[in-house]
C-alpha atoms as a PDB file:
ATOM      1  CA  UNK A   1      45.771 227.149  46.976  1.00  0.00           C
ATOM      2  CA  UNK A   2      42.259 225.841  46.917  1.00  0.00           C
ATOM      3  CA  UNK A   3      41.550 223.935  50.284  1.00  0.00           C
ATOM      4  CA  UNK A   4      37.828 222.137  50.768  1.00  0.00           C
ATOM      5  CA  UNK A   5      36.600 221.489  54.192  1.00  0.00           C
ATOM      6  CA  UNK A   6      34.849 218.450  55.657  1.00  0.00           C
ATOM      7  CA  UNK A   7      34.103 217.652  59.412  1.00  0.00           C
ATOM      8  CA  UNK A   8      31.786 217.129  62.302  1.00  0.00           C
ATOM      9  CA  UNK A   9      28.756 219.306  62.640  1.00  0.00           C
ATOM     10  CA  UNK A  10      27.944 218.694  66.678  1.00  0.00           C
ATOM     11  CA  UNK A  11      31.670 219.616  67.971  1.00  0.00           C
ATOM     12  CA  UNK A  12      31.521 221.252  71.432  1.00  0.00           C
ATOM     13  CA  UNK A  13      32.172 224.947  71.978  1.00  0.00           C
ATOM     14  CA  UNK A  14      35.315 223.920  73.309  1.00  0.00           C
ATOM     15  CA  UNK A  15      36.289 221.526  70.496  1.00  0.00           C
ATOM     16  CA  UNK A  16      35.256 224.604  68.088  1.00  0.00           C
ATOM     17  CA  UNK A  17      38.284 226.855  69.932  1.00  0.00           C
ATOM     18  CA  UNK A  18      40.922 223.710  69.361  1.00  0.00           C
ATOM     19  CA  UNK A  19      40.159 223.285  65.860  1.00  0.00           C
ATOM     20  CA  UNK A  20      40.241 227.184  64.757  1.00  0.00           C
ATOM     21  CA  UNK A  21      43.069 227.325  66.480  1.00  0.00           C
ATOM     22  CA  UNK A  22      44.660 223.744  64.700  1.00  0.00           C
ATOM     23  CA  UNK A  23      43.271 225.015  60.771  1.00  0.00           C
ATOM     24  CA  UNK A  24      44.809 228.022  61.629  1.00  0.00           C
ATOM     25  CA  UNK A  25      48.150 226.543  62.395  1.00  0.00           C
ATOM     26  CA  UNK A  26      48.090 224.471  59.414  1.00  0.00           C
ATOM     27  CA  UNK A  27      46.965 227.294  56.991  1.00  0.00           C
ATOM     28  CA  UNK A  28      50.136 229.919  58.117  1.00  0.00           C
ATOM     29  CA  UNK A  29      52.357 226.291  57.217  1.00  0.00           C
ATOM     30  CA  UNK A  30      51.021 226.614  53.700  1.00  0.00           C
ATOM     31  CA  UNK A  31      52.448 230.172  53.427  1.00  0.00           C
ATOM     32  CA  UNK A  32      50.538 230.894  50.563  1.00  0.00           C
ATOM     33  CA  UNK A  33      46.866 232.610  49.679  1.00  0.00           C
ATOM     34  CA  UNK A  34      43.983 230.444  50.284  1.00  0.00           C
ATOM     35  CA  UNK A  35      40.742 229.886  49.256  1.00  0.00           C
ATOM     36  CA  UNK A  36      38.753 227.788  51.135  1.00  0.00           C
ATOM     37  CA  UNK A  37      35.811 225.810  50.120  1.00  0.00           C
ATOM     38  CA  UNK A  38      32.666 224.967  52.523  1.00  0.00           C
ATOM     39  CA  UNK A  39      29.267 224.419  52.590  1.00  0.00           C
ATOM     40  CA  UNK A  40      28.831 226.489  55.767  1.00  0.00           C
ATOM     41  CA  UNK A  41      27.319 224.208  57.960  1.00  0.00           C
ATOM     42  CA  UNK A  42      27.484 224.184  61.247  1.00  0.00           C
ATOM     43  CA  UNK A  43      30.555 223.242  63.429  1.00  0.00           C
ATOM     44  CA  UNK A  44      33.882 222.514  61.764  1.00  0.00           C
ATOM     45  CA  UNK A  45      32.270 223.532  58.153  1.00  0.00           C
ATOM     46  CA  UNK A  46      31.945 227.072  59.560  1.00  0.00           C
ATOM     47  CA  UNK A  47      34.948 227.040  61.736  1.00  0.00           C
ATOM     48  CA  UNK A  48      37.133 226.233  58.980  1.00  0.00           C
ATOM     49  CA  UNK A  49      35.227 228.924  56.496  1.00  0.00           C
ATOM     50  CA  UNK A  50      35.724 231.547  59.763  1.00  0.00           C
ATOM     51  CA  UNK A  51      39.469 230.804  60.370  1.00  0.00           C
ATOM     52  CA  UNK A  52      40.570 231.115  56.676  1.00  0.00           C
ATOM     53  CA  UNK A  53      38.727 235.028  56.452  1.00  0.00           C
ATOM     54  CA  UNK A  54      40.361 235.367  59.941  1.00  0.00           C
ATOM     55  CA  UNK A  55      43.611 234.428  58.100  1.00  0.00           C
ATOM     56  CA  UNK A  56      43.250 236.841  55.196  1.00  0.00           C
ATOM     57  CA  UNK A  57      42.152 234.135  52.816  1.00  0.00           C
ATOM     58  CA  UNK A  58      38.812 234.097  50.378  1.00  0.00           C
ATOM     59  CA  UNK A  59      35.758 231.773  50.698  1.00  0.00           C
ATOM     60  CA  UNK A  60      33.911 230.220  48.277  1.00  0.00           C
ATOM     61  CA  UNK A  61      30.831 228.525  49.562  1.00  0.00           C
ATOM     62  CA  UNK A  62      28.813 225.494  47.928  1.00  0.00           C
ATOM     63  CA  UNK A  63      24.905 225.118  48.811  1.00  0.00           C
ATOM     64  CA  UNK A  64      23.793 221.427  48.195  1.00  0.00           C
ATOM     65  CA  UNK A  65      20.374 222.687  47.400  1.00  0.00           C
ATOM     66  CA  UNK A  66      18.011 225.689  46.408  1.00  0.00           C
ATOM     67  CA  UNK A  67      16.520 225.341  49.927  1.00  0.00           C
ATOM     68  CA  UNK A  68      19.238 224.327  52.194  1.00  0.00           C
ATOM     69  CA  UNK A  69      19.137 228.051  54.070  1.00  0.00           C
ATOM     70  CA  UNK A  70      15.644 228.023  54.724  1.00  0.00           C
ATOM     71  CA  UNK A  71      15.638 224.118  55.558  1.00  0.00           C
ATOM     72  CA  UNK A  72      18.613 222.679  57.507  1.00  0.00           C
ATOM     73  CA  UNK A  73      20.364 226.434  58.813  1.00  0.00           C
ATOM     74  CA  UNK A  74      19.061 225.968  62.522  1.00  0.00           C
ATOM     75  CA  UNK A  75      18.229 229.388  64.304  1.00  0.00           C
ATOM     76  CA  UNK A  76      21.016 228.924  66.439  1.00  0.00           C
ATOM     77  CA  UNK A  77      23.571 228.793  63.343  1.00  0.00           C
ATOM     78  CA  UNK A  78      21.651 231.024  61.261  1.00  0.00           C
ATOM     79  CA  UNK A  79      23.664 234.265  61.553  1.00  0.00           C
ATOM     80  CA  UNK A  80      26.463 232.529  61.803  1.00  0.00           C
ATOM     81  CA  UNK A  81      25.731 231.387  58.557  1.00  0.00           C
ATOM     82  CA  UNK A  82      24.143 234.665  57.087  1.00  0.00           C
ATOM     83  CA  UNK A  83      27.399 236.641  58.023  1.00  0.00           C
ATOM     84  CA  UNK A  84      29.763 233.713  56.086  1.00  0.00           C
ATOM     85  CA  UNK A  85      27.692 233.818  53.300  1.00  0.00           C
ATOM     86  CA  UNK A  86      27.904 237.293  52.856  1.00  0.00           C
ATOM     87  CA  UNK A  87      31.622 237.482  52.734  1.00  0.00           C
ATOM     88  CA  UNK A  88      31.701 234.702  50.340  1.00  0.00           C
ATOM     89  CA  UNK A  89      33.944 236.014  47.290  1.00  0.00           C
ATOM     90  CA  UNK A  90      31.318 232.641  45.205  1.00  0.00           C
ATOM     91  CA  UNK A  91      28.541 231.231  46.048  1.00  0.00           C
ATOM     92  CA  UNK A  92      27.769 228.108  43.737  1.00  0.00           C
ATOM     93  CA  UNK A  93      24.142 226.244  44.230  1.00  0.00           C
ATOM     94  CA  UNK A  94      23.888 222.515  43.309  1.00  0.00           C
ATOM     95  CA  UNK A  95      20.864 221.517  41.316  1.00  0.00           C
ATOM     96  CA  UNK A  96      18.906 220.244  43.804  1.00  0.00           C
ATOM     97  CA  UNK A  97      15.314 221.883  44.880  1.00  0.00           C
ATOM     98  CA  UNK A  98      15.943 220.381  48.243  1.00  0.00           C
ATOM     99  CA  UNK A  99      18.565 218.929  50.527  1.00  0.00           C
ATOM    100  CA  UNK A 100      19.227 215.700  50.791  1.00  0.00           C
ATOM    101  CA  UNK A 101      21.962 212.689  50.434  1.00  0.00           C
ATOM    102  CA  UNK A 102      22.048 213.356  46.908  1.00  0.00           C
ATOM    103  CA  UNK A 103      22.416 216.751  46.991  1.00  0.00           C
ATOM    104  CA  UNK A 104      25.008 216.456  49.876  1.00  0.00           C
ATOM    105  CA  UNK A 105      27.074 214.049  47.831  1.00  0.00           C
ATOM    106  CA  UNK A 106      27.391 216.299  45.008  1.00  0.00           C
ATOM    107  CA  UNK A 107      28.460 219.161  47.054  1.00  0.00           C
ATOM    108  CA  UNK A 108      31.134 217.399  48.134  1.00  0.00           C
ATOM    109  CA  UNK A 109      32.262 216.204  44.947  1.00  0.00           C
ATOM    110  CA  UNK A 110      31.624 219.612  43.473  1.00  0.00           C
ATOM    111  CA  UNK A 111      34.041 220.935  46.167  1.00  0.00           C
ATOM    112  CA  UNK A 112      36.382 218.109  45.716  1.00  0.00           C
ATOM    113  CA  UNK A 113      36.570 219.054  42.221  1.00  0.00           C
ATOM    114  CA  UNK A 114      37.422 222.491  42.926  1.00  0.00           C
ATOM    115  CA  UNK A 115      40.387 221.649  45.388  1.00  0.00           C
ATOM    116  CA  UNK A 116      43.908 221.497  45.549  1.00  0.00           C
ATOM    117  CA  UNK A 117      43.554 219.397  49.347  1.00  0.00           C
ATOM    118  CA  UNK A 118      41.366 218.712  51.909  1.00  0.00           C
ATOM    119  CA  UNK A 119      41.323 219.549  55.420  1.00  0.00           C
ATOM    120  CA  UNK A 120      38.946 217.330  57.567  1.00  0.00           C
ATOM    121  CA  UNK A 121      37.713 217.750  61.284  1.00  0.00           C
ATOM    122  CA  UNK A 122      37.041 214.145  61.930  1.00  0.00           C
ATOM    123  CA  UNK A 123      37.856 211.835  64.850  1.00  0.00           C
ATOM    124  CA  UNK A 124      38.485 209.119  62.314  1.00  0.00           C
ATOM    125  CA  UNK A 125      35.183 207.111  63.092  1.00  0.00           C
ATOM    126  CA  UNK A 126      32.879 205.979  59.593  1.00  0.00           C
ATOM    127  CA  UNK A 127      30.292 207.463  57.740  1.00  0.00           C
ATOM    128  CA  UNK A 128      27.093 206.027  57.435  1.00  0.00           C
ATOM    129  CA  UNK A 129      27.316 206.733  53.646  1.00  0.00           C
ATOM    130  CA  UNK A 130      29.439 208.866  51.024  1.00  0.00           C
ATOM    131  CA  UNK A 131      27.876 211.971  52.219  1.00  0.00           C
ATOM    132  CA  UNK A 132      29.478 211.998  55.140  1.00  0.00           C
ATOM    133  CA  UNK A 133      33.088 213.400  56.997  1.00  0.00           C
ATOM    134  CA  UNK A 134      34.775 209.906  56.340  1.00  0.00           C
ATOM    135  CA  UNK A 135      33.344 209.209  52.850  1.00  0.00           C
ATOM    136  CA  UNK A 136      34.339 212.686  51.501  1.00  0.00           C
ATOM    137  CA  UNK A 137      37.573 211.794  52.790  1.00  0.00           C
ATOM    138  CA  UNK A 138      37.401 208.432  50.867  1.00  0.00           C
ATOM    139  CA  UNK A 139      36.754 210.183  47.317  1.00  0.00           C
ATOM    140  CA  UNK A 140      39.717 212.652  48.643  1.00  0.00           C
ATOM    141  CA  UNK A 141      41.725 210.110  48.670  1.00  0.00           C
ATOM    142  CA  UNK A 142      40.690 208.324  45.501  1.00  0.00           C
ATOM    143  CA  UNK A 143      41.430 211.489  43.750  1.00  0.00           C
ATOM    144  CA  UNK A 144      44.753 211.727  45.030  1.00  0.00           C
ATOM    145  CA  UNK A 145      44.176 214.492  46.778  1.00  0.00           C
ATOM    146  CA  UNK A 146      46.432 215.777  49.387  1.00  0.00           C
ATOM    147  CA  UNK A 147      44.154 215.268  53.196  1.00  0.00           C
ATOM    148  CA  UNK A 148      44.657 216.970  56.259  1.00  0.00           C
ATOM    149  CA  UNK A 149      42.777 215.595  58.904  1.00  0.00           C
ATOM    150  CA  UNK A 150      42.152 217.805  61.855  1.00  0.00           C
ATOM    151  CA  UNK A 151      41.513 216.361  65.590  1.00  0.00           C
ATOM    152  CA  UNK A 152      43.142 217.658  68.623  1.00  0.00           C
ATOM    153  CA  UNK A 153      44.140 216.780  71.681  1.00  0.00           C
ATOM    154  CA  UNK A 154      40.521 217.112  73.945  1.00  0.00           C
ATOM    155  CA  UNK A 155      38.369 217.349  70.797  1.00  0.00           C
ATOM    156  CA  UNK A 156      34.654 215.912  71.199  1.00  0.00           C
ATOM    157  CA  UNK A 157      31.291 215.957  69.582  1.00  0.00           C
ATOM    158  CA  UNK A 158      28.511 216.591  71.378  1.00  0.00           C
END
């Protein structure tokens, strides 16, 4: 099964603990291989990509842009990052010299495209536009895709 994330990158350390602990949950209810689908960005992006290696699942990352690394990976999240990256069984790039809500857009259509479901760490609040938690869960749901969404009990951004 082919499961593409989308959530909230400025969860608390706290909230990152809960939701590991909530994908993981759902992922040993699926009781069947997984590959999971992320961009890798910080917070639930990563989380998500983390729990399903943790789970004995592959991970196939999507970059929106030829530049995102060097561009929008913080220092803070950067080894994070690196080390997910690295264990990624495919890496796909979108066309795009440089990140931005184009290029985010199309990764998460790209990754909607390559999905079976989608699991999304989102307190349910809007997007400011389609490249966002709520409006990939939007085009989820116009595909007829199968959506988990992810919140628990004491989550919070920062």
């Amino acid at each position: 099964m082919r499961i593409a994330v989308t959530g909230h990158m400025n969860i608390t350390e706290a909230t990152a603990e809960l939701v590991a602990d909530a994908i993981r949950e759902h992922l040993e209810t699926l009781d069947t291989q997984v590959t999971g689908i992320s961009c890798i960005a910080r917070g639930a992006d990563s989380v998500f990509a983390q729990t399903v290696l943790d789970t004995g699942g592959t991970l196939e990352v999507i970059l929106p842009s030829a530049n995102y690394r060097q561009t929008k990976v913080k220092p803070d999240h950067a080894p994070t990052f690196d080390a997910l990256l690295a264990k990624a069984a495919v890496i796909h790039t979108m066309p795009f010299p440089t990140a931005n809500r184009e290029a985010y857009e199309a990764a998460n259509s790209t990754m909607l495209d390559n999905a079976d479901a989608l699991v999304a760490v989102w307190d349910g609040q809007p997007s400011p536009d389609r490249g966002g938690t709520a409006g990939a869960v939007a085009d989820a749901h116009d595909r007829g895709l199968p959506v988990t969404v992810i919140w628990p009990a004491g989550a919070a951004r920062q």
